[in-house]
N, C-alpha and C. Protein backbone atom coordinates (compact mmCIF):
# COMPACT_ATOMS: atom_id res chain seq x y z
N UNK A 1 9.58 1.88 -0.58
CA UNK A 1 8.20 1.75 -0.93
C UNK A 1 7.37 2.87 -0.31
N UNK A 2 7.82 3.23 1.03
CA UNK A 2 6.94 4.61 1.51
C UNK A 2 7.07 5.47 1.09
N UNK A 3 8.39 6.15 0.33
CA UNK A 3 8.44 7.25 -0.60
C UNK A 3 7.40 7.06 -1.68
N UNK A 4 7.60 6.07 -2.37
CA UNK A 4 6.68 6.23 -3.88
C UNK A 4 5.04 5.72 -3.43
N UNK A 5 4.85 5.44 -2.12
CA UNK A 5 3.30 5.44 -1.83
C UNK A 5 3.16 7.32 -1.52
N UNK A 6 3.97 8.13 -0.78
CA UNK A 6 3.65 9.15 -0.50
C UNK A 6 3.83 10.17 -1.44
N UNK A 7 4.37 9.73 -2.94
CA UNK A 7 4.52 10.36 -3.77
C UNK A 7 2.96 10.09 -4.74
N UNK A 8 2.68 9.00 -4.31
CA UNK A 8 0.88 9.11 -4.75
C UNK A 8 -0.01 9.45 -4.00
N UNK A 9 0.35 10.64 -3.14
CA UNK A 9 -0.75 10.60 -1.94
C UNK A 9 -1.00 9.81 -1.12
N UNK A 10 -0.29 8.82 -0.69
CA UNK A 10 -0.72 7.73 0.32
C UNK A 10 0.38 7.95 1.42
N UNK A 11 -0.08 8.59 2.94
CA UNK A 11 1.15 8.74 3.74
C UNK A 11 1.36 7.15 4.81
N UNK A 12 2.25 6.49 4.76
CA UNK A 12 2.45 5.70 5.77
C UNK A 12 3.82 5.50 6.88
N UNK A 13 3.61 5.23 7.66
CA UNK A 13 4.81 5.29 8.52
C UNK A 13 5.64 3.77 7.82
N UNK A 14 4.81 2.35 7.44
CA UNK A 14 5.70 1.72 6.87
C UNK A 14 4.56 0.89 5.90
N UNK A 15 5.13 -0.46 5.68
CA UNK A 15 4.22 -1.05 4.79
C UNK A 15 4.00 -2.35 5.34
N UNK A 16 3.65 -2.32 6.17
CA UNK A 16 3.33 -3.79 6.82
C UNK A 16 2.10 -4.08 6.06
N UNK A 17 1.19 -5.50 6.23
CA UNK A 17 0.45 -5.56 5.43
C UNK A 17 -0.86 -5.34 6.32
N UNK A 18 -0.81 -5.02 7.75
CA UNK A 18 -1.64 -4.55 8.55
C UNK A 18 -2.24 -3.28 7.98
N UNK A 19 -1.24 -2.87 7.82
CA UNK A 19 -1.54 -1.40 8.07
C UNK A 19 -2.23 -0.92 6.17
N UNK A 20 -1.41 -1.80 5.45
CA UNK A 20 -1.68 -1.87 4.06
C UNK A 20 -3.35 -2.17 3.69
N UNK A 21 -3.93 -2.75 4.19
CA UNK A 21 -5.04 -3.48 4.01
C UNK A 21 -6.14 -2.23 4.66
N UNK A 22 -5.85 -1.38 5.30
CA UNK A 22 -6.77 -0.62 6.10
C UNK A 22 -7.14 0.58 4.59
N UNK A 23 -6.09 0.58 3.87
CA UNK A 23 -6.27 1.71 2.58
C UNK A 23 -6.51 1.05 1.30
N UNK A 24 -6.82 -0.11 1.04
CA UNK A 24 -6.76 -0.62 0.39
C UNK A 24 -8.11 -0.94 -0.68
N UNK A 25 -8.95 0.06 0.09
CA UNK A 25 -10.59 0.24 -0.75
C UNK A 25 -10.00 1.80 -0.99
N UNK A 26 -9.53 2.63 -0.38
CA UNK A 26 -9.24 4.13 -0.88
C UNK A 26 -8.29 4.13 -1.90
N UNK A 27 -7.22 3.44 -1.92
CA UNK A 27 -6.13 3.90 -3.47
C UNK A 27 -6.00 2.05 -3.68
N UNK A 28 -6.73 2.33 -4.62
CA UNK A 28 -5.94 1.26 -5.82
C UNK A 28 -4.72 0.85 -5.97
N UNK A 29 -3.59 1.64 -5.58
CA UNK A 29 -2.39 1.20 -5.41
C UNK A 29 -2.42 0.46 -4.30
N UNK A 30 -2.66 0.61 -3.53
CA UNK A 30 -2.51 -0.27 -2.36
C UNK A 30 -2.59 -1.74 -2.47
N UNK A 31 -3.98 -1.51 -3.38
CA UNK A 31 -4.84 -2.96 -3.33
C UNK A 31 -3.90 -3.60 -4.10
N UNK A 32 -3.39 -2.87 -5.48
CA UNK A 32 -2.28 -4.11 -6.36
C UNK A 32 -1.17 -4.28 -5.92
N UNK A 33 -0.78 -3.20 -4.79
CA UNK A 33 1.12 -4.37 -3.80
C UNK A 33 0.01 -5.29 -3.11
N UNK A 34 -0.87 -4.80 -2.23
CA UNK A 34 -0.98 -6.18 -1.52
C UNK A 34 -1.33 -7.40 -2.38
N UNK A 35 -1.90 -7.48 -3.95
CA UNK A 35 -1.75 -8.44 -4.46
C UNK A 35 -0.75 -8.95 -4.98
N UNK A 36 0.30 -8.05 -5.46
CA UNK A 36 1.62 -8.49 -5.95
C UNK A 36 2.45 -9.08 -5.04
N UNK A 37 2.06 -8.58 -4.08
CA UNK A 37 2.92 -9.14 -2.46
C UNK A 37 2.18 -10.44 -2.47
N UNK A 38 1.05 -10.96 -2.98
CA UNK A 38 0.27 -12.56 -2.25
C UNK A 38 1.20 -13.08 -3.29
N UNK A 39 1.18 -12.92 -4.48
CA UNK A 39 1.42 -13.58 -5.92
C UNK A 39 3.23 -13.72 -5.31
N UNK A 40 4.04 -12.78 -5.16
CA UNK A 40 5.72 -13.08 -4.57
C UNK A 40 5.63 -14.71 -4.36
């Protein structure tokens, strides 16, 4: 998942949902894993 976030411009060391939520008004991608991740 950190490859294809950093392949959209988004660099992260991992994807916790801590750290997910801090970018999550800047890329739109973000915002729809962390919703696809509530919906799992």
């Amino acid at each position: 998942m950190t490859d294809l976030l950093a392949r959209a411009g988004v660099q992260m060391p991992d994807t916790r949902a801590c750290l997910l939520r801090e970018l999550a008004d800047k890329y739109p991608m973000v915002a729809a894993l962390l919703e696809w991740r509530k919906r799992r």
